[in-house]
Protein backbone atom coordinates (compact mmCIF):
# COMPACT_ATOMS: atom_id res chain seq x y z
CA UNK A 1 19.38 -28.06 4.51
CA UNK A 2 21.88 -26.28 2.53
CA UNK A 3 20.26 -23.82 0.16
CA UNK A 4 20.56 -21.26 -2.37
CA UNK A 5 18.11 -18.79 -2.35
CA UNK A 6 17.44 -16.41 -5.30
CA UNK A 7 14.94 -13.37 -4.64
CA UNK A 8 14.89 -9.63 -5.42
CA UNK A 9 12.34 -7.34 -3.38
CA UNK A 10 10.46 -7.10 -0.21
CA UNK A 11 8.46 -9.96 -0.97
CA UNK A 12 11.33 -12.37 -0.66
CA UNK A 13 12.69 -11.05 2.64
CA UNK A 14 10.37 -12.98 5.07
CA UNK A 15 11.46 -16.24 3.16
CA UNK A 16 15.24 -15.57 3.59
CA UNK A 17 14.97 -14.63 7.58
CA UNK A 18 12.83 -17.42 8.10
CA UNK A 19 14.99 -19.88 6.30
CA UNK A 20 17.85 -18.41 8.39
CA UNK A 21 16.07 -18.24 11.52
CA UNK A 22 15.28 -21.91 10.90
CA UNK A 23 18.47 -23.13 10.92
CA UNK A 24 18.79 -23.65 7.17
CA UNK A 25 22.64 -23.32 5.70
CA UNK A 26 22.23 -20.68 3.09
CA UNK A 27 25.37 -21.04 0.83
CA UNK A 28 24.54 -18.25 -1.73
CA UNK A 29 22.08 -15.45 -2.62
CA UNK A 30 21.36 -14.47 -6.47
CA UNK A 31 19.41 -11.37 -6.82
CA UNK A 32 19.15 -8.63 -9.10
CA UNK A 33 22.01 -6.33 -10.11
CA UNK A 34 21.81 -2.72 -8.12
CA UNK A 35 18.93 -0.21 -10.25
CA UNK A 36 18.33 2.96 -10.75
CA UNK A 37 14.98 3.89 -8.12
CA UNK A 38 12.77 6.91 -7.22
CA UNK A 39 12.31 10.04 -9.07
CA UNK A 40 16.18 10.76 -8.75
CA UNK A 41 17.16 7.51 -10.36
CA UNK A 42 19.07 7.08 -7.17
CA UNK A 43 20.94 3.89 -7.65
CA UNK A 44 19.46 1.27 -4.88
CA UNK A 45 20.45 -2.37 -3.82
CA UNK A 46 17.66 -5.14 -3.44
CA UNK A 47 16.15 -5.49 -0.23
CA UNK A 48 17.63 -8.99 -0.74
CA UNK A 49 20.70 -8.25 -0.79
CA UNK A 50 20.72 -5.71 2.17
CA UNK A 51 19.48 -8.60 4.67
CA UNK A 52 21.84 -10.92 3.22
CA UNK A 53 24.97 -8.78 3.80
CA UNK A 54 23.78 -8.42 7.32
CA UNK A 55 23.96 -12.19 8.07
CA UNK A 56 27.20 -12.74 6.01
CA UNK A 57 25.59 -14.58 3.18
CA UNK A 58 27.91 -14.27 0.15
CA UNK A 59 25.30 -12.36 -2.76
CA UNK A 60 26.04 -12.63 -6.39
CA UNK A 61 24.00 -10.40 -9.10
CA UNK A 62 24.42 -11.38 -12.78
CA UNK A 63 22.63 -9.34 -14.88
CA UNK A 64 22.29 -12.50 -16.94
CA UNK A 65 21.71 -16.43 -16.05
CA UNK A 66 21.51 -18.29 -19.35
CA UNK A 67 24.53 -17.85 -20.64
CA UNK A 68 27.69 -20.01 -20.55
CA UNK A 69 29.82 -17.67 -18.63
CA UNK A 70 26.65 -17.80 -16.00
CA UNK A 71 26.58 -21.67 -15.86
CA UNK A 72 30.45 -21.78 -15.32
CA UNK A 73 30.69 -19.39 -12.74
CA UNK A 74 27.52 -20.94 -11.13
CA UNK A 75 26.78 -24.91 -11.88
CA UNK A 76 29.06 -26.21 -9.17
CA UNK A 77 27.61 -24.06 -6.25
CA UNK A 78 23.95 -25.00 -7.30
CA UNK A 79 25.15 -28.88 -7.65
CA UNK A 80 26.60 -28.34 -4.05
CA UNK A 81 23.32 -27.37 -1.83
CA UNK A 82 19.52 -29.39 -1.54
CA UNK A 83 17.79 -27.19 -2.84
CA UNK A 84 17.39 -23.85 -4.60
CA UNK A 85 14.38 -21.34 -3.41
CA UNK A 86 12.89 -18.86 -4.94
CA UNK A 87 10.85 -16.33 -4.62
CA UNK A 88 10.27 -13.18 -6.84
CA UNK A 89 13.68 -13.38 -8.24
CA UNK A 90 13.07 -11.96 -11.55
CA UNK A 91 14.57 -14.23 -13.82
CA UNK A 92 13.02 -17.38 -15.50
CA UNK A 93 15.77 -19.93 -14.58
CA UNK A 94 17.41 -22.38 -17.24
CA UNK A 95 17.02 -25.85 -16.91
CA UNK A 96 20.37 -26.60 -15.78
CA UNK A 97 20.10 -24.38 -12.61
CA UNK A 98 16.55 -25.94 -11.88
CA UNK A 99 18.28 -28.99 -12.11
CA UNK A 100 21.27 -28.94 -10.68
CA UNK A 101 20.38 -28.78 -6.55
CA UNK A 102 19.78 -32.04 -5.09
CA UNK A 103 16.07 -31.27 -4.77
CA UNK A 104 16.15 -28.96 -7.11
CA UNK A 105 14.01 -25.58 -7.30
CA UNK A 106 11.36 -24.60 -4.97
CA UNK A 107 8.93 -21.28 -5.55
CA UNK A 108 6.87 -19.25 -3.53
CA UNK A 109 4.24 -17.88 -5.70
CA UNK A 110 1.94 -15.34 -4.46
CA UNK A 111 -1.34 -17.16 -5.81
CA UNK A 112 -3.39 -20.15 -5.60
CA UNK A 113 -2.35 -22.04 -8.53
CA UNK A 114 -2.82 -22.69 -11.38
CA UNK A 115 -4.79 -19.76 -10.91
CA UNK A 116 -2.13 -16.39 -11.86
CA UNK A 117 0.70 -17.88 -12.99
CA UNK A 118 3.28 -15.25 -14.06
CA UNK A 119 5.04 -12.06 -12.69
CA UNK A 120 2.10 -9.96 -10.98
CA UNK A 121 -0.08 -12.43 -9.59
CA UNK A 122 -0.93 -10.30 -6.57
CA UNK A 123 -2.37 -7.25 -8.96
CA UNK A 124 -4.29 -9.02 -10.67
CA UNK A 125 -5.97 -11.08 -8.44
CA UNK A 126 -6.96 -8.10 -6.88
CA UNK A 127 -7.99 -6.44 -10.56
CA UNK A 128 -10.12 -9.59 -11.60
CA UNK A 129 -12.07 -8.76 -8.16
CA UNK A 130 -11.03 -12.11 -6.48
CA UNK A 131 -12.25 -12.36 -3.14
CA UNK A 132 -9.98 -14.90 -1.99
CA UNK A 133 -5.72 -15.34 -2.84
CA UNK A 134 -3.22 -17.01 -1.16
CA UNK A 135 0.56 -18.61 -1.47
CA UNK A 136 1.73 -21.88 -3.27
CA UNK A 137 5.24 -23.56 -2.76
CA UNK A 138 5.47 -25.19 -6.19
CA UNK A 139 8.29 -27.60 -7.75
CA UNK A 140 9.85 -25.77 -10.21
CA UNK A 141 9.63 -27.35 -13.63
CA UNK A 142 10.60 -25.10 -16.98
CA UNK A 143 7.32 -24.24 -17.31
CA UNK A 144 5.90 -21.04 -16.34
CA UNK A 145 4.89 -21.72 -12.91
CA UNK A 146 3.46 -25.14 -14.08
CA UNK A 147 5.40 -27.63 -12.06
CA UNK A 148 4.12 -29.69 -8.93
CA UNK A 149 2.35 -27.89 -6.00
CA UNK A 150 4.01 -28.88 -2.45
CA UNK A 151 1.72 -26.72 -0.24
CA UNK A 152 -0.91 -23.87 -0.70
CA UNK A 153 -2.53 -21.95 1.91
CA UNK A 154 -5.56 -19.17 1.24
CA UNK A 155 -6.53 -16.07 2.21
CA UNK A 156 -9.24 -13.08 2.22
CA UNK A 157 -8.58 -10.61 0.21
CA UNK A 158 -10.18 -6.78 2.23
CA UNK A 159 -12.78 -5.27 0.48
CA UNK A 160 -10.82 -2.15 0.26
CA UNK A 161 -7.27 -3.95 0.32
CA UNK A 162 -4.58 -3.15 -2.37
CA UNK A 163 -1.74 -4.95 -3.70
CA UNK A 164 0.49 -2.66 -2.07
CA UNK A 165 -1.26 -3.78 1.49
CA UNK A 166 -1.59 -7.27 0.69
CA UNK A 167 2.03 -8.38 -0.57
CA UNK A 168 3.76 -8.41 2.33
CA UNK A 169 0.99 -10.37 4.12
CA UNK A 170 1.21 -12.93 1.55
CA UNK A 171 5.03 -12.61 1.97
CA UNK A 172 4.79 -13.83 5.68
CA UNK A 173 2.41 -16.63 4.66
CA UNK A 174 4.41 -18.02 2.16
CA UNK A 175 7.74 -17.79 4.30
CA UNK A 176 6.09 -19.44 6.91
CA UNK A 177 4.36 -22.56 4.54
CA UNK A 178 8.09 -22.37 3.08
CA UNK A 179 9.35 -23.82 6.51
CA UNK A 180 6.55 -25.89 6.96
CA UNK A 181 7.21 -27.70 3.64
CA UNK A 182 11.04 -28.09 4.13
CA UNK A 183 10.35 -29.89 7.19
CA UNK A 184 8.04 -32.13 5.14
CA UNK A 185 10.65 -32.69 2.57
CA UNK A 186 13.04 -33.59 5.55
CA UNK A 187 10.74 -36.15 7.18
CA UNK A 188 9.71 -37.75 3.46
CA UNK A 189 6.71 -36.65 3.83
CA UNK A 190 5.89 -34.25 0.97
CA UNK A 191 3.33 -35.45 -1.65
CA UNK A 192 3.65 -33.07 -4.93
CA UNK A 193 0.00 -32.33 -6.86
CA UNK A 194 0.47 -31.84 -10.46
CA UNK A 195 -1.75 -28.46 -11.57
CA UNK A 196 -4.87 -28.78 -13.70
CA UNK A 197 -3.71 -27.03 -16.50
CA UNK A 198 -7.45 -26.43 -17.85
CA UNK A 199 -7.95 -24.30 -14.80
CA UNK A 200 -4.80 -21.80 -15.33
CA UNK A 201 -5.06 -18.03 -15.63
CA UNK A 202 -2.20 -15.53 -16.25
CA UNK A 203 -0.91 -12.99 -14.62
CA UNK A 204 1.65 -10.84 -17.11
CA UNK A 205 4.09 -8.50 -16.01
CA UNK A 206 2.22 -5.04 -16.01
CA UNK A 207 2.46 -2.42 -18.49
CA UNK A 208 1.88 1.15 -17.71
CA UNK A 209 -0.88 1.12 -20.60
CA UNK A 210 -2.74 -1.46 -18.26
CA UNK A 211 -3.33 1.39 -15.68
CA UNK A 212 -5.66 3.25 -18.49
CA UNK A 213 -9.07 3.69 -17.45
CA UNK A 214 -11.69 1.99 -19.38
CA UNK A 215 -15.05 3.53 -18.84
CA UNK A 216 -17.00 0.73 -20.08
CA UNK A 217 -16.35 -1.44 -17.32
CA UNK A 218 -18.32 -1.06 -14.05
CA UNK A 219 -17.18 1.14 -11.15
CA UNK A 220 -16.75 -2.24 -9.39
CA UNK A 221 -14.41 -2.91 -12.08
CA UNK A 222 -12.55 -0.04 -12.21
CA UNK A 223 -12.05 0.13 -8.84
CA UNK A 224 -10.58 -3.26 -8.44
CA UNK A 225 -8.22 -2.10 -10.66
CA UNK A 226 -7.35 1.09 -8.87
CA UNK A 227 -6.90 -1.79 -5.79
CA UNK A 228 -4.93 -3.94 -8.06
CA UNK A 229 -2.49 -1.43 -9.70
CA UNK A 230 -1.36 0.68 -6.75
CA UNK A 231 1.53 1.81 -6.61
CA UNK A 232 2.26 0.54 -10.30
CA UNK A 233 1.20 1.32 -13.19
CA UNK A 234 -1.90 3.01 -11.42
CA UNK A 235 -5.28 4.33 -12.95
CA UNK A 236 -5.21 7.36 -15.16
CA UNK A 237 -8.10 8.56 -17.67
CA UNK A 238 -7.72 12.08 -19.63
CA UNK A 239 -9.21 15.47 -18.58
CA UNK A 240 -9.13 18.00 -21.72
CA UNK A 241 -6.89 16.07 -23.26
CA UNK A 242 -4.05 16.17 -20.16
CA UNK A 243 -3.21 12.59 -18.33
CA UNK A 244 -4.93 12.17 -15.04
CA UNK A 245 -4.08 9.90 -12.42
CA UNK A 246 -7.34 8.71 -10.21
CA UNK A 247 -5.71 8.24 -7.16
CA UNK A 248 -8.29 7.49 -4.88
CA UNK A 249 -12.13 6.52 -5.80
CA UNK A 250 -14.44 4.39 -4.63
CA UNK A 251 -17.99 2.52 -5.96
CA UNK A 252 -20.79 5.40 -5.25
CA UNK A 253 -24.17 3.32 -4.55
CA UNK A 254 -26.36 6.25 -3.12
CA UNK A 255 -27.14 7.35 -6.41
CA UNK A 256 -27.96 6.28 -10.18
CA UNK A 257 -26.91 7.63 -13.45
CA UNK A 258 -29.42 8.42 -15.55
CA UNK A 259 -30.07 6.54 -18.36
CA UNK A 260 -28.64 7.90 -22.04
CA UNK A 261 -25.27 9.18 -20.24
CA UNK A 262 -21.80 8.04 -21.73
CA UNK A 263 -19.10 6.21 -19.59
CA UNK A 264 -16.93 8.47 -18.80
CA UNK A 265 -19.22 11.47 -18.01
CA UNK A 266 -19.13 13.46 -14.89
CA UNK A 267 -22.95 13.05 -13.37
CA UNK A 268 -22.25 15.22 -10.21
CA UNK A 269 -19.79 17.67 -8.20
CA UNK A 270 -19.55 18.12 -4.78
CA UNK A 271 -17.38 20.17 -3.29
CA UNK A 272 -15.00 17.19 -2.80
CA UNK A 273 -15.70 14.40 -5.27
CA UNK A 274 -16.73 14.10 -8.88
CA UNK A 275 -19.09 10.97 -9.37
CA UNK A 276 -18.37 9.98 -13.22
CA UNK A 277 -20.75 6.91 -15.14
CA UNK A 278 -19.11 4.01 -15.90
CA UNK A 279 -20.28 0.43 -17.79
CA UNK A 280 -24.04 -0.56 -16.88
CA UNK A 281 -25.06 3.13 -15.70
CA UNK A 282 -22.82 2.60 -12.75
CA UNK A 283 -20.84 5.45 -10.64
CA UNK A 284 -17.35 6.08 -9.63
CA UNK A 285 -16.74 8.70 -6.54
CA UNK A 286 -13.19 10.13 -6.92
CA UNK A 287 -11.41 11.89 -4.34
CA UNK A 288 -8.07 12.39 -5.09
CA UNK A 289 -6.07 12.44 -8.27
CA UNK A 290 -2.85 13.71 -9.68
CA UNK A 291 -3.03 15.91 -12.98
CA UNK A 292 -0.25 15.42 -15.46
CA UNK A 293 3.69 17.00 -13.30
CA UNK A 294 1.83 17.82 -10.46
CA UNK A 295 1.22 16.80 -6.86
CA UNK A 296 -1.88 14.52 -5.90
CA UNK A 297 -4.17 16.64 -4.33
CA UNK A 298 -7.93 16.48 -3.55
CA UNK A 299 -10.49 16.64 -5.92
CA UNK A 300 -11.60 20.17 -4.10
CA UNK A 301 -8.53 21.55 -5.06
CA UNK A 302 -8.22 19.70 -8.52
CA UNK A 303 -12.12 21.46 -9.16
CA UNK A 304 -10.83 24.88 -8.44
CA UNK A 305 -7.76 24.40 -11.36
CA UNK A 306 -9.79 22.61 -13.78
CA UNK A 307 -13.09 23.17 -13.13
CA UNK A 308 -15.13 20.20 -14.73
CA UNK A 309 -18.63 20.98 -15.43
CA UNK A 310 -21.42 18.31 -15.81
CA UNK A 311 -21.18 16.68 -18.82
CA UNK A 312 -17.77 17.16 -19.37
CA UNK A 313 -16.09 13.65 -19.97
CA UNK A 314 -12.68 11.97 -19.32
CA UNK A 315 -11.22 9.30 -21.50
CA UNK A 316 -10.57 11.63 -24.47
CA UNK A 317 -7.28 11.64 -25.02
């Protein structure tokens, strides 16, 4: 097929090299314009973009696609190719681009749909404790991943898996059920499912005041979340008033809090963890954590700096 394939980050490279090692004619590559990355805003091009220049594929990067300038410079390639893929591009298409291939748009979302729709469907699966994930190749309609699903295939999520360990598995199972549903397409043999809209979730772009930790909920909880949010926007709480990022934790069930303590309260030191009550009497074990312009370091060394006491309580900003 000839194709156009629009995608930004890692996550899209296992589509791209599989459509190429397919066969597949890729005319064109939109991605993202070149940003600023790291702690020394070093300016950085999208993995996308990289593996594209290495196979010759001609890359264009508009910082904007619905505008009139964007459909004149871009209408006639997109009404040249079968079919437009996508995956983790980072722009919501207009409806003359989704229209405009012969087949028009296909997505590889990184959930089960219509379970996650949205831009972090992978962290928050993880954060709502999900035990099991996987990959759709949808139809694109103008809908926020509402249109048709072509294939779906599912997968475990690990106990102590995060979404920084589990995208690019999910990348290489949704390049590979990307080439499995082409070659349906190509044989006729594709049957589109519409989504049960009454059984949608979403899954919003994350906010760096979704990494705040909320004491209330159960460890369990809160350490889904830890799961879910690493690398971005992370878990922090507050320590005398200074930001604190929990770094590493996990669900302490060799011990109970007593009854009558606050979430949020440290119930017990060692010399390296600090086991804190959270919702329903429940305990969190951390181990590592960052204080506020510092390195991460381990809670032995973060108790010799700070030195929490019993009782002493984080949340209180």
């Amino acid at each position: 097929m000839k194709i156009i394939f629009m995608g930004t980050p890692e996550f899209a490279v296992p589509s791209l090299l599989k459509l190429i090692e397919a066969g597949h004619t890729i005319d064109a590559v939109l991605t993202q314009p070149d940003r600023p990355s790291g702690r020394k805003q070093v300016i950085t091009q999208p993995p996308v973009k990289i593996i594209a220049r290495e196979h010759g594929i001609a890359v264009f990067q508009p910082e904007k696609i619905k505008t009139a300038e964007a459909r004149e410079e871009f209408e006639r390639l997109f009404k040249a190719v079968d079919v437009g893929i996508v995956a983790a591009y980072g722009r919501i298409l207009p409806n003359w681009m989704l229209a405009a291939p012969r087949l028009g748009c296909i997505n590889v979302h990184s959930s089960l749909l219509p379970k996650y729709r949205g831009a972090a469907p992978i962290n928050w699966a993880i954060a709502c404790g999900e035990r099991v994930t996987g990959v759709t190749i949808m139809q694109m309609d103008a809908g926020l991943d509402t249109g048709a699903v072509l294939r779906q295939r599912a997968t475990e999520i690990g106990d102590q898996e995060t979404a920084e360990e589990l995208t690019p598995r999910l990348a290489e199972l949704g390049a590979g059920l990307l080439i499995e549903t082409l070659e349906l397409i190509e044989r006729g043999q594709s049957t589109p499912t519409l989504q049960n809209n009454d059984h949608a979730t979403l899954a919003p772009m994350l906010k760096r005041e979704d990494g705040e930790v909320k004491w209330e909920m159960t460890s369990e909880e809160i350490f889904n979340r830890l799961r879910g949010f690493t690398p971005f926007p992370g878990c922090y709480t507050f320590f005398h008033s200074q930001r604190l990022e929990i770094v590493k934790a996990r669900v302490e069930t060799d011990m109970q809090g007593p009854p009558g303590l606050s979430p949020g309260t440290i119930r017990h030191i060692t010399k390296e963890s600090l086991v804190v009550v959270c919702g329903r009497q429940t305990l969190l074990c951390i181990t590592e954590v960052q204080p506020a312009g510092k390195r991460s370091m381990p809670v032995r060394d973060f108790l010799n700096g700070a030195k929490p006491a019993l009782g002493d309580r984080f949340g209180q900003s």
